[in-house]
PDB file of N, CA and C in Angstrom:
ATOM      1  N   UNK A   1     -27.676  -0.162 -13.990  1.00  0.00           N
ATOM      2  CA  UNK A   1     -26.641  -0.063 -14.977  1.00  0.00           C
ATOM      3  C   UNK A   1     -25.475  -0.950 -14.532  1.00  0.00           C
ATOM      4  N   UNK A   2     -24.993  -1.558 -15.466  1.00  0.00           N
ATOM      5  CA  UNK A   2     -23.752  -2.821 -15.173  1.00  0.00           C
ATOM      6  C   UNK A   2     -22.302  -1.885 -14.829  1.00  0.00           C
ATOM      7  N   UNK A   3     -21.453  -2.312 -14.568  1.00  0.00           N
ATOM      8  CA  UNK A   3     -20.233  -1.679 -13.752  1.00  0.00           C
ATOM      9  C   UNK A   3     -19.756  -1.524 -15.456  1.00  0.00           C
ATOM     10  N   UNK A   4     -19.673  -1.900 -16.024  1.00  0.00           N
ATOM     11  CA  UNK A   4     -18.898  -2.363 -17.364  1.00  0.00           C
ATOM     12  C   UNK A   4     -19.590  -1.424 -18.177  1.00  0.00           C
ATOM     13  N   UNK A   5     -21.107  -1.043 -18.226  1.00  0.00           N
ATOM     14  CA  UNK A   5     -21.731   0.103 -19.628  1.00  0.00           C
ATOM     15  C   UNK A   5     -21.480   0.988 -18.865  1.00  0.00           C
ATOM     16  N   UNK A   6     -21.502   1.511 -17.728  1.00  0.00           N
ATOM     17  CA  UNK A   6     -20.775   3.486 -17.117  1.00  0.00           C
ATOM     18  C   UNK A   6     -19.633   3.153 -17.051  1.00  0.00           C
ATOM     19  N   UNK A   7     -18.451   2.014 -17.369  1.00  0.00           N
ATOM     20  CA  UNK A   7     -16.993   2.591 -17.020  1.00  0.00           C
ATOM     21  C   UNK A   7     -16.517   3.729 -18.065  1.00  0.00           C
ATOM     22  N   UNK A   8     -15.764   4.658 -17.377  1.00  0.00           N
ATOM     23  CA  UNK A   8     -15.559   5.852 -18.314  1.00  0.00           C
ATOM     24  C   UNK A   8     -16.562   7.042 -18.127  1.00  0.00           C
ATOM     25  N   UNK A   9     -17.054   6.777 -17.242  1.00  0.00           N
ATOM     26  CA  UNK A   9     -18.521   8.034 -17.187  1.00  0.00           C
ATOM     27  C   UNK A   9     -17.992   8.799 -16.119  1.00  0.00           C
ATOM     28  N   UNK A  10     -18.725   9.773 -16.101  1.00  0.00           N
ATOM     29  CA  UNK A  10     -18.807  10.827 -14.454  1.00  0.00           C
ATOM     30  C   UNK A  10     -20.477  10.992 -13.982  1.00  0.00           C
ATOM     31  N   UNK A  11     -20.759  10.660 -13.022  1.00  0.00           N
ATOM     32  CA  UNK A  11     -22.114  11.145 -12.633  1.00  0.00           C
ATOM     33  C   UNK A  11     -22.358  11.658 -11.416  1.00  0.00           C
ATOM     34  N   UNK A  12     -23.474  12.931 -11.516  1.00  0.00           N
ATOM     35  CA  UNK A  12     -23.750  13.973 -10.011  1.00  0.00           C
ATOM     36  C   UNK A  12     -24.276  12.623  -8.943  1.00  0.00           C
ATOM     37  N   UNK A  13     -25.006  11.380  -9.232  1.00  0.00           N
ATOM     38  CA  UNK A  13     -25.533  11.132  -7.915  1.00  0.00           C
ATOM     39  C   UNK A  13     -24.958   9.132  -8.058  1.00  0.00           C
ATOM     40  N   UNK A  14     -24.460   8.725  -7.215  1.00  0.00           N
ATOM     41  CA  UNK A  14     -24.072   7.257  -7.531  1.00  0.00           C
ATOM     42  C   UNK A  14     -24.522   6.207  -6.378  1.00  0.00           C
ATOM     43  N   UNK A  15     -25.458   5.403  -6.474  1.00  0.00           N
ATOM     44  CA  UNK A  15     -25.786   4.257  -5.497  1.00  0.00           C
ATOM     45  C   UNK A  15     -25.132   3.379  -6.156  1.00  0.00           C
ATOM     46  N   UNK A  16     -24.279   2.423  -5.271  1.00  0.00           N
ATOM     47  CA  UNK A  16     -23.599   1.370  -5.396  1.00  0.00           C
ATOM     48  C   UNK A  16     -24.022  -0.103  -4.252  1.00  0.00           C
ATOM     49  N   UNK A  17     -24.038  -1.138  -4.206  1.00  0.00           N
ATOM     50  CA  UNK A  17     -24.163  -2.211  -3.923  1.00  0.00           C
ATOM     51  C   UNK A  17     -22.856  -2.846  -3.935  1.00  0.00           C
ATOM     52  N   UNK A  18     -21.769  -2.455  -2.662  1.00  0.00           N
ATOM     53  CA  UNK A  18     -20.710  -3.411  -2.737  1.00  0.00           C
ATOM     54  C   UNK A  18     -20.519  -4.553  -2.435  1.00  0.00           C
ATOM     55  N   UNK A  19     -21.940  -4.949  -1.620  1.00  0.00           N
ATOM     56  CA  UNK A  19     -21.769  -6.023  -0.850  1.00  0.00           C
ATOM     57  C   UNK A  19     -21.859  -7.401  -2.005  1.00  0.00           C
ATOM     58  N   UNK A  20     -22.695  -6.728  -3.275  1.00  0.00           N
ATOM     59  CA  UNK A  20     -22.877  -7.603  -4.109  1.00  0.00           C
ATOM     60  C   UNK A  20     -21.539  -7.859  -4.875  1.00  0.00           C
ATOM     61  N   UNK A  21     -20.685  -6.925  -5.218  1.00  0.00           N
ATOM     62  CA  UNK A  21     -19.585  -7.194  -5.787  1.00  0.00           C
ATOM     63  C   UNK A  21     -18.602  -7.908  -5.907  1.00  0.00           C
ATOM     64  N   UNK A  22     -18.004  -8.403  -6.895  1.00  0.00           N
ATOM     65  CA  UNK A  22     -17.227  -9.598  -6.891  1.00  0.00           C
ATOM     66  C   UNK A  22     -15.346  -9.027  -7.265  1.00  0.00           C
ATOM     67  N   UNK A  23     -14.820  -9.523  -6.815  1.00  0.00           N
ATOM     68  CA  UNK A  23     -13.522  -8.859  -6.936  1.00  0.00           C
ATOM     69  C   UNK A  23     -13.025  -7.628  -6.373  1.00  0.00           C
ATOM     70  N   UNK A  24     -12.212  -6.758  -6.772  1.00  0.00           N
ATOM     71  CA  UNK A  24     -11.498  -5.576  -6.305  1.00  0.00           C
ATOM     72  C   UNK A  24     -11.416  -4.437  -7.043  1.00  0.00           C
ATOM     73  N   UNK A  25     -11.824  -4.930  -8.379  1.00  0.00           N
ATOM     74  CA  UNK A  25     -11.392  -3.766  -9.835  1.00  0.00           C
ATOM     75  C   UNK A  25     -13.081  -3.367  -9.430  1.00  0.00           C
ATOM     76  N   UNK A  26     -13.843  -4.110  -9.247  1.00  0.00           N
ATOM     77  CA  UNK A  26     -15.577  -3.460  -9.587  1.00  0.00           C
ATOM     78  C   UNK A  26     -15.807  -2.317  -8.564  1.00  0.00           C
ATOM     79  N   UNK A  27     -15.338  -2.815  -7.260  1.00  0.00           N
ATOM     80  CA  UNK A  27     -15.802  -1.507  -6.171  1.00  0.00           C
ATOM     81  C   UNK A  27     -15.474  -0.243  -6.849  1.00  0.00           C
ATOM     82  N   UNK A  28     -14.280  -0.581  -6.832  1.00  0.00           N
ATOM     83  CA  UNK A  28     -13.013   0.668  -7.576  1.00  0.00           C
ATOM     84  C   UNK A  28     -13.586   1.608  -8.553  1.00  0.00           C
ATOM     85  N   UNK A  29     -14.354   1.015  -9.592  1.00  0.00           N
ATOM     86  CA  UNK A  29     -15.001   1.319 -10.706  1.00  0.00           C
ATOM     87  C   UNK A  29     -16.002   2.211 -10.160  1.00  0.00           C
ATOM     88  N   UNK A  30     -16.863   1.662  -9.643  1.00  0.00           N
ATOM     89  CA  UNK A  30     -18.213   2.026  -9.095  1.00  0.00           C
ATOM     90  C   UNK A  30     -18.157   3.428  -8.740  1.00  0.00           C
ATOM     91  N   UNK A  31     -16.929   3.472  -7.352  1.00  0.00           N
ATOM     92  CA  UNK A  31     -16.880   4.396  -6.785  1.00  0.00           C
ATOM     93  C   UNK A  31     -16.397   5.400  -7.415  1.00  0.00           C
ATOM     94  N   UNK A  32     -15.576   5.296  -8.634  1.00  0.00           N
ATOM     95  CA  UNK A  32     -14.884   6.211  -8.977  1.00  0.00           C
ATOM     96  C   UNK A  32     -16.110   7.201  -9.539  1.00  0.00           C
ATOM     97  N   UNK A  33     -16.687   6.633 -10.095  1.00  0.00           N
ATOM     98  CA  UNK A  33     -17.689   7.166 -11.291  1.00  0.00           C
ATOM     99  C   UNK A  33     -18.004   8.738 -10.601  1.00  0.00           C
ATOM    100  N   UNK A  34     -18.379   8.840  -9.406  1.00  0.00           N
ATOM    101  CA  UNK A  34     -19.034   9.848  -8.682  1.00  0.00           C
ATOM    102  C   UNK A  34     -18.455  11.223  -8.311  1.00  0.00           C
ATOM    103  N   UNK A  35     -19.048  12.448  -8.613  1.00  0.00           N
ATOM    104  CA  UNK A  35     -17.913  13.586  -8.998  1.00  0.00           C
ATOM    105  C   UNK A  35     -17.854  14.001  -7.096  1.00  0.00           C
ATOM    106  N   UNK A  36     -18.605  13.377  -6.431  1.00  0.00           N
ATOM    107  CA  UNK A  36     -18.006  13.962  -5.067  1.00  0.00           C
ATOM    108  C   UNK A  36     -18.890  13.128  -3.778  1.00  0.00           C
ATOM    109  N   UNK A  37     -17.917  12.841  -2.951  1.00  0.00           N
ATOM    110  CA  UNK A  37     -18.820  11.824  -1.713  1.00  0.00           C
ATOM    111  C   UNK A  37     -19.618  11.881  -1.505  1.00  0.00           C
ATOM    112  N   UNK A  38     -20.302  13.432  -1.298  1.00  0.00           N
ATOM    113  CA  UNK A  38     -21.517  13.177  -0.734  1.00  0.00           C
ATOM    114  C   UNK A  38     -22.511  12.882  -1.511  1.00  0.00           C
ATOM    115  N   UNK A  39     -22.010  12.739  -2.864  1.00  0.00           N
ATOM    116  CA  UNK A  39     -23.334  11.817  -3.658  1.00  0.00           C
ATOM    117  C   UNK A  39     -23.504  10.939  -3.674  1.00  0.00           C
ATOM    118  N   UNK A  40     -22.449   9.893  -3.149  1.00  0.00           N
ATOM    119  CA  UNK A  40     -22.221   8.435  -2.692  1.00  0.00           C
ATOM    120  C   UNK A  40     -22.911   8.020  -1.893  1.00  0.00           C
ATOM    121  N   UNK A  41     -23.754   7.133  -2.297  1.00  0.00           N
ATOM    122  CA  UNK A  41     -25.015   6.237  -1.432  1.00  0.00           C
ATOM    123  C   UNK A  41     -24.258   4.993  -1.185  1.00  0.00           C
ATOM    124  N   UNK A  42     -23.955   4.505  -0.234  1.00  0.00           N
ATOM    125  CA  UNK A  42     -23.678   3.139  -0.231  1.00  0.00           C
ATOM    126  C   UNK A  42     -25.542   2.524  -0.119  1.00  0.00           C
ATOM    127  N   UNK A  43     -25.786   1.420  -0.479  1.00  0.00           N
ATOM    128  CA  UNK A  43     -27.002   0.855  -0.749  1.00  0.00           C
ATOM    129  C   UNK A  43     -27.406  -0.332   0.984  1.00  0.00           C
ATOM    130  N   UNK A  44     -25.984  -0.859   1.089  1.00  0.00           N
ATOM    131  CA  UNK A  44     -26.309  -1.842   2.290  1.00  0.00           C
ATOM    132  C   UNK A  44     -24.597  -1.665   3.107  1.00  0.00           C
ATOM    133  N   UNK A  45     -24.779  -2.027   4.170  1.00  0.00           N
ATOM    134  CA  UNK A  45     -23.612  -2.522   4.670  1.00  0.00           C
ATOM    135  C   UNK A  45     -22.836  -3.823   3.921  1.00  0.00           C
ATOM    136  N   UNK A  46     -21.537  -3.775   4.476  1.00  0.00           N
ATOM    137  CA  UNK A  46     -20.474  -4.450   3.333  1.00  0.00           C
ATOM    138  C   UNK A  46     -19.605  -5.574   4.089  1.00  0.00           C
ATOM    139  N   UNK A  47     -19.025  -6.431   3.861  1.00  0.00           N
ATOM    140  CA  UNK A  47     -18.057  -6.656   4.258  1.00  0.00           C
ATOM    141  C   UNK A  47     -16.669  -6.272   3.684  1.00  0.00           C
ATOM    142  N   UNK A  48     -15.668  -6.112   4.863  1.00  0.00           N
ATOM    143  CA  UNK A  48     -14.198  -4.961   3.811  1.00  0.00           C
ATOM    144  C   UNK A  48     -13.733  -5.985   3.181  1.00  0.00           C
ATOM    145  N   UNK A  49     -14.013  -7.503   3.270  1.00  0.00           N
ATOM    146  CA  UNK A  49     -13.111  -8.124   2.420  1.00  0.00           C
ATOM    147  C   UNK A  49     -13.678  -7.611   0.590  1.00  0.00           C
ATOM    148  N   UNK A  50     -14.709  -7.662   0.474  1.00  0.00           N
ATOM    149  CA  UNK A  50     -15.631  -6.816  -0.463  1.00  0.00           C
ATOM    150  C   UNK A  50     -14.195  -6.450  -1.617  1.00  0.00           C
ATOM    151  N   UNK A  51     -13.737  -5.448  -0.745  1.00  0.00           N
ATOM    152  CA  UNK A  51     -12.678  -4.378  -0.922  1.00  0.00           C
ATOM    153  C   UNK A  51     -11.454  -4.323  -0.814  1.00  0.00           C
ATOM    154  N   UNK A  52     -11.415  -5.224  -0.663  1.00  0.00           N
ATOM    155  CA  UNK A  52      -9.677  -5.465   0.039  1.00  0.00           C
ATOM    156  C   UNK A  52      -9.173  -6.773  -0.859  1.00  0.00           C
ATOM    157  N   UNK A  53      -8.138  -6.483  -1.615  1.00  0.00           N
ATOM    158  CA  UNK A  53      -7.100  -7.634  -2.108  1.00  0.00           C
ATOM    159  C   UNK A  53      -5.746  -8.106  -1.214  1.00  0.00           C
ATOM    160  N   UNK A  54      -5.482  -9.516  -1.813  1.00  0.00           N
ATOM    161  CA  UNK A  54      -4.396 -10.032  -0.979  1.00  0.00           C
ATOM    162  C   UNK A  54      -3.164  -9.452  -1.595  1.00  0.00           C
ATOM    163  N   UNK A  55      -1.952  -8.765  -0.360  1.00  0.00           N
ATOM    164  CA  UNK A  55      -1.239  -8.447  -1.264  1.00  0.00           C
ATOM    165  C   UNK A  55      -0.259  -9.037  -2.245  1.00  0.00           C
ATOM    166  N   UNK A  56       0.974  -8.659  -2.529  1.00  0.00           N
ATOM    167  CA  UNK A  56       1.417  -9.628  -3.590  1.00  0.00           C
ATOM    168  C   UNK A  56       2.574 -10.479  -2.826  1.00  0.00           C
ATOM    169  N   UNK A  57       3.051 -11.386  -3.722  1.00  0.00           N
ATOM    170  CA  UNK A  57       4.248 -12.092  -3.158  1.00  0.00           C
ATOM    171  C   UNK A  57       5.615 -11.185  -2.740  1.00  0.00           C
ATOM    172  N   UNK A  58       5.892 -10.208  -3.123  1.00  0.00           N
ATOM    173  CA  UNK A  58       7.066  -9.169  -3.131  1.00  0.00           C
ATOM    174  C   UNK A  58       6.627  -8.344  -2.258  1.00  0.00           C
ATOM    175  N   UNK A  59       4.948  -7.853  -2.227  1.00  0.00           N
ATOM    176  CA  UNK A  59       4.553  -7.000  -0.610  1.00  0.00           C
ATOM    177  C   UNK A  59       4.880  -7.774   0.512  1.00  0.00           C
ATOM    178  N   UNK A  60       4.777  -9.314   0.865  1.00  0.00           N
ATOM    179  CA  UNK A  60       4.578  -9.743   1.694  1.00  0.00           C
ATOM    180  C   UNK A  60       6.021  -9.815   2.032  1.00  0.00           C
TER     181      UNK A  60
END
């Protein structure tokens, strides 16, 4: 299922693929979907940049 047809959903069991992910809004998405961690499968190891945005000109 694409990040984009479940946004807005809740589901009991969620495998995600972050490593494949592009940007910062998709992890976000993914993960949210899932009503509690321990249903959270991560699929592979990740890199945190994956996950991590640069901050802004006014954070820095």
């Amino acid at each position: 299922m694409t990040t984009y047809k479940a946004q807005g959903q809740t589901m009991q069991t969620v495998i995600v693929d972050l490593e494949s992910c592009t940007g910062t809004e998709s992890p976000y998405v993914m993960v949210s979907w899932v009503t509690s961690l321990s249903s959270l499968l991560i699929l592979r190891p990740f890199q945190c940049k994956r996950i991590q945005c640069r901050q802004s000109e006014d954070l820095r």
